[in-house]
Protein backbone atom coordinates (compact mmCIF):
# COMPACT_ATOMS: atom_id res chain seq x y z
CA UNK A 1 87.54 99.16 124.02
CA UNK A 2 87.51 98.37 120.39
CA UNK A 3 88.55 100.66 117.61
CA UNK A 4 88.57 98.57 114.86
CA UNK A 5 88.34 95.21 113.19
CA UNK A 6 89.03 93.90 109.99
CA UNK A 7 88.16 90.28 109.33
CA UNK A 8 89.26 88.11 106.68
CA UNK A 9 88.88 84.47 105.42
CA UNK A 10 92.30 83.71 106.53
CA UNK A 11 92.99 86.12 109.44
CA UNK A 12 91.23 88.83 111.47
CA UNK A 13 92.66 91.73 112.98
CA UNK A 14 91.61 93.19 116.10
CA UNK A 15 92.88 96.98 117.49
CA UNK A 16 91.68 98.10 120.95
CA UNK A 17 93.03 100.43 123.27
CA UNK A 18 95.71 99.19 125.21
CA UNK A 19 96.27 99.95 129.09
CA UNK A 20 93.17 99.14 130.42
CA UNK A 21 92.22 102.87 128.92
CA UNK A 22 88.52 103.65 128.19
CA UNK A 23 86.38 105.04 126.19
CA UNK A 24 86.25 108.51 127.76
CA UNK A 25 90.18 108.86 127.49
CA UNK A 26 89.67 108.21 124.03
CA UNK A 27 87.43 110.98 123.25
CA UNK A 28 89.45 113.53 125.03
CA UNK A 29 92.44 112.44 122.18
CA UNK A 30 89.43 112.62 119.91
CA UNK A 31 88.30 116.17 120.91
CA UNK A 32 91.77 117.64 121.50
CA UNK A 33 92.80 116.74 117.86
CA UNK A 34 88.53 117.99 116.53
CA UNK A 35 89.99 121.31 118.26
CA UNK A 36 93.11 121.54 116.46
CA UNK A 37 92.39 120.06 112.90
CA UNK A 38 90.43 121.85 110.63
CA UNK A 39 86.86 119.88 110.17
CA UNK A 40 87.67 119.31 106.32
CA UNK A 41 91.18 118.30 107.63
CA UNK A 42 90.42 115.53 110.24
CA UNK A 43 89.69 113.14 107.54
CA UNK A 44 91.65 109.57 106.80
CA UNK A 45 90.93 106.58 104.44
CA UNK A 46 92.04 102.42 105.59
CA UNK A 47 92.97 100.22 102.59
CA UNK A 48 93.53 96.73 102.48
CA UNK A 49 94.90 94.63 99.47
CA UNK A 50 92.23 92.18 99.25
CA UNK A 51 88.62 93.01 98.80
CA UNK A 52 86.68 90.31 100.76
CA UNK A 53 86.91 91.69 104.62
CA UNK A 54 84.17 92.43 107.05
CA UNK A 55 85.46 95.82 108.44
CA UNK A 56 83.91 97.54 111.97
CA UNK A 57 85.01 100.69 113.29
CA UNK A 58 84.35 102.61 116.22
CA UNK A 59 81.76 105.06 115.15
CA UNK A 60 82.43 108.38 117.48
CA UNK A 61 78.77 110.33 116.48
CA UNK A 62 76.87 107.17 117.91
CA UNK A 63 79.58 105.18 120.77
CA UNK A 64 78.79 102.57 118.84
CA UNK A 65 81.26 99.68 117.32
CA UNK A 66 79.68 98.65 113.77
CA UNK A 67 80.19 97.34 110.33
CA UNK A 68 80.63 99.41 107.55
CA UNK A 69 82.49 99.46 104.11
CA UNK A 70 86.39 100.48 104.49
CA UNK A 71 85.75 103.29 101.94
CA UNK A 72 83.43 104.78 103.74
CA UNK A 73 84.99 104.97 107.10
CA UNK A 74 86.75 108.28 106.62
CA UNK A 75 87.14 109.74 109.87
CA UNK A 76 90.38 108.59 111.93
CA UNK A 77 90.63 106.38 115.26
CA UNK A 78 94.54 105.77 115.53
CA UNK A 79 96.06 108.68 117.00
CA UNK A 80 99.74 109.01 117.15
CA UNK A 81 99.26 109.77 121.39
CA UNK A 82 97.60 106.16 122.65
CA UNK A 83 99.09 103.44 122.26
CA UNK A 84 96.97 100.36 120.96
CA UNK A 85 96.57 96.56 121.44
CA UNK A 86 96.72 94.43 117.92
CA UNK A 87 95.86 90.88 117.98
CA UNK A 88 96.12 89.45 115.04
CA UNK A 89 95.15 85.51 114.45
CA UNK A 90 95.02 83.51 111.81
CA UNK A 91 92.70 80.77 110.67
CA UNK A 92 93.87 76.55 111.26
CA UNK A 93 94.88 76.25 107.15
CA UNK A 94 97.55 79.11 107.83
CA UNK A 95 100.67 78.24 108.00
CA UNK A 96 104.37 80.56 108.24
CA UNK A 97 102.75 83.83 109.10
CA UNK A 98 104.76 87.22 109.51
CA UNK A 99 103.78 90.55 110.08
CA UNK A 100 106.01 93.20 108.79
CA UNK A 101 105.78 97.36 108.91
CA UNK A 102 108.41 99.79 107.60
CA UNK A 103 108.64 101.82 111.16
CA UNK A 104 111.93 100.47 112.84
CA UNK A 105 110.68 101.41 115.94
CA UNK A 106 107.73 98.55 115.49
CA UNK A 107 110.54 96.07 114.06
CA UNK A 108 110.23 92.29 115.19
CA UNK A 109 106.90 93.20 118.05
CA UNK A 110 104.61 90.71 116.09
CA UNK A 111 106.15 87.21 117.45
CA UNK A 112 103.80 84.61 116.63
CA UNK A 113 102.63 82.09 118.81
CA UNK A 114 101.25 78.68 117.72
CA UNK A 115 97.64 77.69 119.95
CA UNK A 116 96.63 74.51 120.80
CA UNK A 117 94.28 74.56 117.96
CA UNK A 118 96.96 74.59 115.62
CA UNK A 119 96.54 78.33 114.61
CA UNK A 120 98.33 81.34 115.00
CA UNK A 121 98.07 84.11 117.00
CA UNK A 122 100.72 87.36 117.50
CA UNK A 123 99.30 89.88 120.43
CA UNK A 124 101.48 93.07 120.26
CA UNK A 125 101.17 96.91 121.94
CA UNK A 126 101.87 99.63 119.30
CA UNK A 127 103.13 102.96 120.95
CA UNK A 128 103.33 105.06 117.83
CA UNK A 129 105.36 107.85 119.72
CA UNK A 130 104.14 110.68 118.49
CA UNK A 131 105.37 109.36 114.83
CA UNK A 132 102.28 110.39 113.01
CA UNK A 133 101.68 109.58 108.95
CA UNK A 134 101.05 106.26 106.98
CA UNK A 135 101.47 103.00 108.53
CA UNK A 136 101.36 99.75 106.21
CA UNK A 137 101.18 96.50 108.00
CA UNK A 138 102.28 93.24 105.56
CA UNK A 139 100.82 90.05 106.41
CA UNK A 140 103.26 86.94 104.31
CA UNK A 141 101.71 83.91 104.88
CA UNK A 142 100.97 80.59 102.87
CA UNK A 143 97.00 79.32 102.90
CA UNK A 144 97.41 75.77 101.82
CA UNK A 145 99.89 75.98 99.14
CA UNK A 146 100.12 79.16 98.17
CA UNK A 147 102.13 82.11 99.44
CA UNK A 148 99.58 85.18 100.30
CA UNK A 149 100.61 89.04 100.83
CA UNK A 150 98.09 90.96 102.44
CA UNK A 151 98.45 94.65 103.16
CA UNK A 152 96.84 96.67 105.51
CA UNK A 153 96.82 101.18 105.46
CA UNK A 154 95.61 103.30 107.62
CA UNK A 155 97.06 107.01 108.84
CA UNK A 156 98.19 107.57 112.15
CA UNK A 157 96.29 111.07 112.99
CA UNK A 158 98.24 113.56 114.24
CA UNK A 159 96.70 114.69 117.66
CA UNK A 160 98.52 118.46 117.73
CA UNK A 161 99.89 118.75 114.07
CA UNK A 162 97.54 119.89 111.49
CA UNK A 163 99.50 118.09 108.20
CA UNK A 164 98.00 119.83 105.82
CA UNK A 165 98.05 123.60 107.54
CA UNK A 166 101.49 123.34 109.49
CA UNK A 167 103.76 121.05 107.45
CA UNK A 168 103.86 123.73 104.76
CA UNK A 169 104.51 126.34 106.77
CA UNK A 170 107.16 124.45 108.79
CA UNK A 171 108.48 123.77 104.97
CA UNK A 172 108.86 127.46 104.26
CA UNK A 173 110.55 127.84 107.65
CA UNK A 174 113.11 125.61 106.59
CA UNK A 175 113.06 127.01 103.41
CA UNK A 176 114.07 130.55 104.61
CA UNK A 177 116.81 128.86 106.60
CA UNK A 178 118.07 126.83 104.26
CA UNK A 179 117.80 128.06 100.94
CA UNK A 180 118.95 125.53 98.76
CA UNK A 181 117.91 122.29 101.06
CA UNK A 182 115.50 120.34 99.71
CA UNK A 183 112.46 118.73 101.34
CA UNK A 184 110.68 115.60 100.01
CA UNK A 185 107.15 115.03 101.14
């Protein structure tokens, strides 16, 4: 099943759910964190560095997967419990792609692999393991001539941790604990 797309003139980017799971699986995760969040918590935003893409998202009120603007798609569909299936290919004119994200446990999964066409293509799983928050993926890659960064933001939703209700509380635990500790959020 497909969660989300986001297609650009040199690339697209495809996340489904990975392990032959469906869409009924999904919207138990989907439910489960509806129950815990607060309504006016279970909100997210997706950025990407370059304004021309065609973005689709899985739209929960209406099982449907459609096209909409990347600011308004505020609701989240990466959860830090499934894991997920990103393909990412890029178009014939592409040439030295890498994919890079800040989480070491997601360091070197993107291996790309050259197609008969001439293009590139890098299938990887992404288990976020419970390792909820921001995730940046960094597409380096040169169209032509010229070197192109693309970057790609989205949160991975917490499916038992209500950020803004617990983590401060947690904070104060610590707090009490360990009075002169410091914690940077």
């Amino acid at each position: 099943m497909h969660i989300l797309s986001v297609e650009h003139e040199h690339f697209s980017l495809v996340i489904a759910l990975a392990d032959g799971r469906d869409g009924a699986e999904f919207e138990e995760v989907v439910q489960t964190a509806g129950q815990r969040h607060l309504a006016t918590n279970l909100v997210t935003a997706y950025v990407c560095s370059v304004g021309k893409c065609i973005f689709r998202i899985w739209n929960r009120k209406n099982h449907s997967f459609e096209e909409t603007s990347i600011l308004q798609a505020n609701y989240p569909v990466i959860f830090d419990k499934i894991r997920y299936k990103f393909t990412l290919s890029f178009h014939r004119e592409v040439l030295h792609p890498s994919v890079y994200t800040k989480l070491e446990s997601l360091e070197n999964i993107f291996q790309m692999q050259k197609t008969k066409e001439n293009s590139y293509v890098s299938p990887a799983v992404l288990d976020f393991r419970d390792e909820p928050g921001d995730f940046e993926l960094i597409l380096h890659y040169q169209f032509r001539t010229i070197p192109q960064r693309v970057s790609f933001k989205f949160q991975v939703y917490p499916v038992n941790l209500d950020f803004k209700r617990d983590l401060p509380a947690m904070q104060r635990s610590v707090e009490v604990i360990h009075p002169r500790y410091l914690l940077i959020t």
